[in-house]
N, C-alpha and C. Protein backbone atom coordinates (compact mmCIF):
# COMPACT_ATOMS: atom_id res chain seq x y z
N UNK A 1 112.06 92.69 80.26
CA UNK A 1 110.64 92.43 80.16
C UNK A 1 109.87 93.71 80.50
N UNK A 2 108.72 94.07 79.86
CA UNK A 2 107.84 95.50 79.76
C UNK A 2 107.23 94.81 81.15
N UNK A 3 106.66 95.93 82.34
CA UNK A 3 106.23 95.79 83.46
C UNK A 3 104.52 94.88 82.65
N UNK A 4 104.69 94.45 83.75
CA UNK A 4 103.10 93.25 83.43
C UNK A 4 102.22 93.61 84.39
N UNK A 5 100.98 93.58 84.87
CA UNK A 5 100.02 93.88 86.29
C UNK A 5 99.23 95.05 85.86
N UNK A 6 98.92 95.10 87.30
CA UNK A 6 97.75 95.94 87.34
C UNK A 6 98.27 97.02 88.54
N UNK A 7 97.81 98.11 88.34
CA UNK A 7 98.12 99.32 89.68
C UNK A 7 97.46 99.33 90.75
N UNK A 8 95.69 98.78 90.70
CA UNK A 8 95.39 98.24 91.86
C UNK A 8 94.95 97.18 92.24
N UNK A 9 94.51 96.41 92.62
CA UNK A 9 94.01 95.08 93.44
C UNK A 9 93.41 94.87 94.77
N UNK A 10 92.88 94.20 94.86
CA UNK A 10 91.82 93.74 95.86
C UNK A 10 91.38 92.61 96.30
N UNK A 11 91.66 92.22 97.56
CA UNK A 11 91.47 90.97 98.32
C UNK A 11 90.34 91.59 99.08
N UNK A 12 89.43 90.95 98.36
CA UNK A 12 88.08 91.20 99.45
C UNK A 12 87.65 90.60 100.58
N UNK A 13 88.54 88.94 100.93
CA UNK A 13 88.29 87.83 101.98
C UNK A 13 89.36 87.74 102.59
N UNK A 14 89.96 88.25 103.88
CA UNK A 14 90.84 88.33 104.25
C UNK A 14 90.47 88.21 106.26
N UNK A 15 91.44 86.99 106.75
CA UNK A 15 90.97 86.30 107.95
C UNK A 15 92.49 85.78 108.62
N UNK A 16 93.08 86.24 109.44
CA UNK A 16 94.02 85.33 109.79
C UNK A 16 94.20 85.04 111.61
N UNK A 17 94.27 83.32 111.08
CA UNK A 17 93.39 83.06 112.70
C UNK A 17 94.51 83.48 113.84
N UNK A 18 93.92 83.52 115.07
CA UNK A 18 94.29 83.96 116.12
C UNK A 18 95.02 82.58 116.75
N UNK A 19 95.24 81.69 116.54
CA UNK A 19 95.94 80.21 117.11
C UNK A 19 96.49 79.65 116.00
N UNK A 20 97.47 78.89 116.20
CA UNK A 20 98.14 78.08 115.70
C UNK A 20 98.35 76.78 116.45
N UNK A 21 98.54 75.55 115.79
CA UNK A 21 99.01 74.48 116.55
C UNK A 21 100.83 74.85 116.89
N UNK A 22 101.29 75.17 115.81
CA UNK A 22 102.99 75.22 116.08
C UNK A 22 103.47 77.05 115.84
N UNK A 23 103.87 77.31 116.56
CA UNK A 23 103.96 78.57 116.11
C UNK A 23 105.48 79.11 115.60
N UNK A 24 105.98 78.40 114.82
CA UNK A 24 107.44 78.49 114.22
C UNK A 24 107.23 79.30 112.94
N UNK A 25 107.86 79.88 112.80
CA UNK A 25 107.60 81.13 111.68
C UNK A 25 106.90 80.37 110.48
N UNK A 26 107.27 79.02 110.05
CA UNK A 26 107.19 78.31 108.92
C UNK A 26 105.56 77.92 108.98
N UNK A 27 105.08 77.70 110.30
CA UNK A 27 104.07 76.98 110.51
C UNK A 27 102.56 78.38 111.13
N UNK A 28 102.52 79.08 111.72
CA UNK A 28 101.98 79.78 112.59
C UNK A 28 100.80 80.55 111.14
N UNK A 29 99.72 80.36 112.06
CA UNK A 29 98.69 80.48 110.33
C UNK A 29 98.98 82.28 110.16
N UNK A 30 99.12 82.78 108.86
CA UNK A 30 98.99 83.80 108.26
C UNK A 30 98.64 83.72 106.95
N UNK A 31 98.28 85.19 106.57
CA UNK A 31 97.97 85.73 105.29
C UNK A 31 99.26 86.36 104.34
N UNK A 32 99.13 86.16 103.37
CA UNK A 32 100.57 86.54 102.26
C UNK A 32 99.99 87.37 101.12
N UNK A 33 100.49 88.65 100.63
CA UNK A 33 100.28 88.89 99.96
C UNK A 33 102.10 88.75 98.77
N UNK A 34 101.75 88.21 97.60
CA UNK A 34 102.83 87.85 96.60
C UNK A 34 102.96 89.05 95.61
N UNK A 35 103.93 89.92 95.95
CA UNK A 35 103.95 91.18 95.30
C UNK A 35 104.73 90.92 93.89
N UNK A 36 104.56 90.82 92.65
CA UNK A 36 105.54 90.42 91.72
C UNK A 36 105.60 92.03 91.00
N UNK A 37 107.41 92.64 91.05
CA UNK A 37 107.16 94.01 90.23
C UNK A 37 108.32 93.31 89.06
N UNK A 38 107.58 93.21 87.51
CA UNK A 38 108.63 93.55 86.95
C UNK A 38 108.99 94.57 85.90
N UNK A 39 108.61 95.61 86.43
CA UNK A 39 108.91 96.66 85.47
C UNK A 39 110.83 97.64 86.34
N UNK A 40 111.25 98.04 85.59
CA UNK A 40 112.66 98.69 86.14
C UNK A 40 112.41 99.81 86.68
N UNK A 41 111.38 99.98 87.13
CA UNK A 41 111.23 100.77 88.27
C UNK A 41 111.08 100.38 89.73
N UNK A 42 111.19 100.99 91.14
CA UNK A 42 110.90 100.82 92.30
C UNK A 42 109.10 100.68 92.42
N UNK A 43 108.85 99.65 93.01
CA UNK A 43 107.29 100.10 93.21
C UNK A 43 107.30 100.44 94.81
N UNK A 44 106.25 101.38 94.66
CA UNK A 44 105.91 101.93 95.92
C UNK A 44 104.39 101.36 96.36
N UNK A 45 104.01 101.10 97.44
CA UNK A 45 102.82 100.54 97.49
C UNK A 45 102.37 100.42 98.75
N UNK A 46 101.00 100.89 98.51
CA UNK A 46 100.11 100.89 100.01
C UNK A 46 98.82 100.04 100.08
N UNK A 47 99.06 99.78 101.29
CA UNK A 47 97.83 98.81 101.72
C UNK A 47 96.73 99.12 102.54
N UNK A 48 95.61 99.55 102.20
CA UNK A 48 94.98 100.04 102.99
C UNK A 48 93.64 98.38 103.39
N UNK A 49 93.68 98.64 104.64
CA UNK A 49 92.50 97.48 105.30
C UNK A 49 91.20 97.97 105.41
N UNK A 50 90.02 97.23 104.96
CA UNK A 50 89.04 97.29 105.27
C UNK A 50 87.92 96.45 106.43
N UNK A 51 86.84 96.83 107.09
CA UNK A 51 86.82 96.36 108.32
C UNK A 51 84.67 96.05 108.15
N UNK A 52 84.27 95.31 108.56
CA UNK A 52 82.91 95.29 108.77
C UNK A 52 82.59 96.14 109.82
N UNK A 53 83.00 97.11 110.92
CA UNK A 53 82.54 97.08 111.83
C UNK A 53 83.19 98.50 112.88
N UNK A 54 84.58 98.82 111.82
CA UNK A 54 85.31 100.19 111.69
C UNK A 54 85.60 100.90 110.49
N UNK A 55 86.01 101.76 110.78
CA UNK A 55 86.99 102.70 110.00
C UNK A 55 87.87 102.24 109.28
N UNK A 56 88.69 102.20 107.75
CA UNK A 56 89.65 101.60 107.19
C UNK A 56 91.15 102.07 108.01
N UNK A 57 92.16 100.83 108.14
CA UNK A 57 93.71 101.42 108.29
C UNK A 57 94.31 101.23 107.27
N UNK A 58 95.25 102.04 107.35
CA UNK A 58 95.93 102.40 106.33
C UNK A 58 96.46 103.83 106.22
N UNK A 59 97.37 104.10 105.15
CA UNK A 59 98.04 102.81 104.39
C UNK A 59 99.44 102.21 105.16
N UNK A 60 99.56 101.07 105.07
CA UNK A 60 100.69 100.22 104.82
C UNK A 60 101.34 100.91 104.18
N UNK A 61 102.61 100.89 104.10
CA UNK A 61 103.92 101.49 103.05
C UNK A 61 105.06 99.89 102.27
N UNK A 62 105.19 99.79 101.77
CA UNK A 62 105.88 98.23 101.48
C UNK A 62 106.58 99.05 100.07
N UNK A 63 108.21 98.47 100.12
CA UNK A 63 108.63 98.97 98.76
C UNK A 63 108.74 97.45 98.00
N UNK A 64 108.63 97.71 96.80
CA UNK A 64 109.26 96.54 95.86
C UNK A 64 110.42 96.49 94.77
N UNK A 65 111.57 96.36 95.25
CA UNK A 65 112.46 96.64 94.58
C UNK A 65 112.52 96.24 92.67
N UNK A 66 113.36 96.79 91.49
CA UNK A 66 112.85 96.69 90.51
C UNK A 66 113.07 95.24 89.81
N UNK A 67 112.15 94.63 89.07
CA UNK A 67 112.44 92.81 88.60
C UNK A 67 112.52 91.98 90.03
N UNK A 68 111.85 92.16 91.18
CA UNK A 68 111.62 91.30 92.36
C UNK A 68 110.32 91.23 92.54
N UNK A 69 110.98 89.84 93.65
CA UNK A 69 109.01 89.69 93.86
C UNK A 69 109.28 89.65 95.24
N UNK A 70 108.51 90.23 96.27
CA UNK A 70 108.00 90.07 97.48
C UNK A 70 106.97 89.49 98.28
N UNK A 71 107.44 88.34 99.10
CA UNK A 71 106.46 87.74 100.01
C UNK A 71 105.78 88.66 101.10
N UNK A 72 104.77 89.01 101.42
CA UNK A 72 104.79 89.97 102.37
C UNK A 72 103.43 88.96 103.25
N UNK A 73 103.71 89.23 104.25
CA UNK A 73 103.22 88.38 105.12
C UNK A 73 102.38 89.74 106.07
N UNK A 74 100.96 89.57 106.09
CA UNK A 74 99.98 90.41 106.49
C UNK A 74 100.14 90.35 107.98
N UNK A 75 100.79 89.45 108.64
CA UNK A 75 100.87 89.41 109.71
C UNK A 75 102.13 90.02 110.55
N UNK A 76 103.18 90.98 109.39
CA UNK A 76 104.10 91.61 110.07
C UNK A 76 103.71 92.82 109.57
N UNK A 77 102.86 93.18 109.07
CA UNK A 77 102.44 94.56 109.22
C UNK A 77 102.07 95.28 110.37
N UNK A 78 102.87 96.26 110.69
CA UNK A 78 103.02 97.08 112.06
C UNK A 78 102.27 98.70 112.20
N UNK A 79 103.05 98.83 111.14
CA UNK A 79 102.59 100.27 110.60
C UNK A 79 101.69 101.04 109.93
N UNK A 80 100.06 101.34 110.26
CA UNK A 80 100.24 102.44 111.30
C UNK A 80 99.43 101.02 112.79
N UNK A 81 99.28 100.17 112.92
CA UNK A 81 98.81 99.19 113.61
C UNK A 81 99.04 97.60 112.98
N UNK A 82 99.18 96.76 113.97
CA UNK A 82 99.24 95.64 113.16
C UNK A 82 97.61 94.89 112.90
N UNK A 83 97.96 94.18 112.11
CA UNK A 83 96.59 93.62 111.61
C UNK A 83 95.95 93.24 112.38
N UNK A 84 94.74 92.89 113.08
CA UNK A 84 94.29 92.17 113.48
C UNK A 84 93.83 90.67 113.85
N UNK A 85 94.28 89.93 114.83
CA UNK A 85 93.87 88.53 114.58
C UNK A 85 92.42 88.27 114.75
N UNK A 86 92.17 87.14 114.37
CA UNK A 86 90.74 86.95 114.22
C UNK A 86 89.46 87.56 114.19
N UNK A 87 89.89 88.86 113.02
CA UNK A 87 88.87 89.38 112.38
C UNK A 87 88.89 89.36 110.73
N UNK A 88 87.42 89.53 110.70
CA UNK A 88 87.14 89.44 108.60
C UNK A 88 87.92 91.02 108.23
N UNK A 89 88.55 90.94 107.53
CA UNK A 89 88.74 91.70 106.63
C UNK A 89 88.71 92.21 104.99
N UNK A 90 89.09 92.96 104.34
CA UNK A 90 89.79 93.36 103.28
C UNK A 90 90.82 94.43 103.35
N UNK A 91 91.16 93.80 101.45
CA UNK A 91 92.55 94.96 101.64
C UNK A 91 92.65 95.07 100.15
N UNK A 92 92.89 96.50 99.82
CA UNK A 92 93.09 96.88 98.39
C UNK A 92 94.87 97.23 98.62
N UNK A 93 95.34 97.07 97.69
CA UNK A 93 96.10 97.32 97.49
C UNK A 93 96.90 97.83 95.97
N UNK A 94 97.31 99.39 96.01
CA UNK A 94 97.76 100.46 95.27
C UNK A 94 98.83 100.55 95.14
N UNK A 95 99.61 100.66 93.48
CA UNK A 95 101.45 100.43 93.23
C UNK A 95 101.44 101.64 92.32
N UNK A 96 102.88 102.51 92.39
CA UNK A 96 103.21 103.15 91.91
C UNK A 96 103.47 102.59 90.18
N UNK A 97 103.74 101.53 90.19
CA UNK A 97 103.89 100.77 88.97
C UNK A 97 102.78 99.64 88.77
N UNK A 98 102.69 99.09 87.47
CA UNK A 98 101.92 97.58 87.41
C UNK A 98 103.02 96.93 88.18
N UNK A 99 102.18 96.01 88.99
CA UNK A 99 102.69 94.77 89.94
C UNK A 99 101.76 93.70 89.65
N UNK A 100 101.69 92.49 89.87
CA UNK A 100 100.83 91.33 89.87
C UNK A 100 100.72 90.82 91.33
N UNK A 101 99.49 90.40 92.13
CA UNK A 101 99.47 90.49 92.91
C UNK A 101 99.28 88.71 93.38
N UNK A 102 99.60 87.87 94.32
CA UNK A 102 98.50 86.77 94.32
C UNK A 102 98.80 86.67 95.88
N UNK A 103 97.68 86.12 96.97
CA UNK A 103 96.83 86.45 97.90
C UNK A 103 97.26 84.49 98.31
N UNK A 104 97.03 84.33 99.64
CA UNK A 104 97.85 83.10 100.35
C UNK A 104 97.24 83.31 101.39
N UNK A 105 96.47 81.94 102.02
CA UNK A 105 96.66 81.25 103.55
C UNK A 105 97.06 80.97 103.81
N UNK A 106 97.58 80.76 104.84
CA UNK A 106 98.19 79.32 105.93
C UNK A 106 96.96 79.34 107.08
N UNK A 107 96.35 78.62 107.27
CA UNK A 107 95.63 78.02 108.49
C UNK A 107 95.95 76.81 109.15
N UNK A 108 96.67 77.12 110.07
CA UNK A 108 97.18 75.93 110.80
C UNK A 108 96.67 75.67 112.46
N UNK A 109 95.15 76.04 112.66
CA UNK A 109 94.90 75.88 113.85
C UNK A 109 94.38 74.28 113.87
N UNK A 110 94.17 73.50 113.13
CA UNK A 110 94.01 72.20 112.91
C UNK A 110 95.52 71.17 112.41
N UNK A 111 95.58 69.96 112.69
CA UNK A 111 96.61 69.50 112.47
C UNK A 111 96.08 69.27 111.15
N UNK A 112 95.05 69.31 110.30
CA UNK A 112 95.10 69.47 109.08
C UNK A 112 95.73 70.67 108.52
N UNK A 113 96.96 71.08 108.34
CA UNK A 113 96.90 72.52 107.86
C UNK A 113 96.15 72.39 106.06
N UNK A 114 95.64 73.74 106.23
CA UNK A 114 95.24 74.24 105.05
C UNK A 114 95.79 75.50 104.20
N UNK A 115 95.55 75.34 102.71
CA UNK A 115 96.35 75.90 102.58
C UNK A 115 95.82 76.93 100.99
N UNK A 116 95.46 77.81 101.19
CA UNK A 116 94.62 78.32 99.80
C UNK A 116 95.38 79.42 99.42
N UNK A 117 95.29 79.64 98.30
CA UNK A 117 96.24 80.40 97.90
C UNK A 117 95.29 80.74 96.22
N UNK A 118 95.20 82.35 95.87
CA UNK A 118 94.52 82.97 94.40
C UNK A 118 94.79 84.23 94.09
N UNK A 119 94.77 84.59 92.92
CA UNK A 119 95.09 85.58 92.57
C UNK A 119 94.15 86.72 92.93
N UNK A 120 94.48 88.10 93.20
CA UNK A 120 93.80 88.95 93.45
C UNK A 120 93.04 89.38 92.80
N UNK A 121 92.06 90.49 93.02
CA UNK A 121 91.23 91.22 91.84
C UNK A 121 91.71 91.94 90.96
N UNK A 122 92.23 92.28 90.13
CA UNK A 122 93.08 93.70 89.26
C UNK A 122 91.79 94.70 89.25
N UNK A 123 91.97 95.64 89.40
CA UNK A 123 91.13 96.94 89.00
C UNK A 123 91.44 97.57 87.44
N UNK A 124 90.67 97.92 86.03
CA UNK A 124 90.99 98.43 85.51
C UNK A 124 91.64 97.51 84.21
């Protein structure tokens, strides 16, 4: 299959709460970004955060191996800081290749969990 996506993207609403009711990896609220590469190349890709109130971090480094898709969970991002809990954010995110991107909640500070999940912005 010819690589499909876009090279950059953008999650402009980005929030992941500071509590959870259960905090088991399965359950504990976070943000996901759904990296899909299928072109036969490696994608390389950075994430840079945006902030109301600072300076952007970044970038994130994340590889995507070639014809895989990666769950990446905003909340094990370490490097160069980890994300922040319970602040607004954004985050663009830049691939050495087209990737397709799609963007995920989990909010589970209510025993309602919720659960939203959309595709990103493509640039271009």
């Amino acid at each position: 299959m010819a690589a499909i996506g876009h090279r950059v993207w953008a999650i402009p609403e980005g929030y992941i709460p500071a509590t959870s009711l259960d905090n088991s990896h399965e359950f504990v609220s976070h943000e996901a970004a759904c990296l899909l590469n299928t072109s036969t190349s490696e994608a390389d890709v950075r994430i840079t955060l945006y902030f109301a109130d600072r300076s952007p971090v970044g970038p994130y480094r994340i590889t995507v191996p070639p014809q895989r898709t990666l769950h990446l969970r905003f909340n094990d991002l370490t490097d160069p800081e980890p994300v922040p809990l319970g602040t607004d954010y954004a985050s663009v995110i830049e691939s050495s290749v087209p990737i397709v991107v799609q963007f995920t909640r989990l909010d589970s500070r209510s025993p309602a969990i919720a659960l939203l999940s959309t595709m990103a912005f493509p640039s271009g």
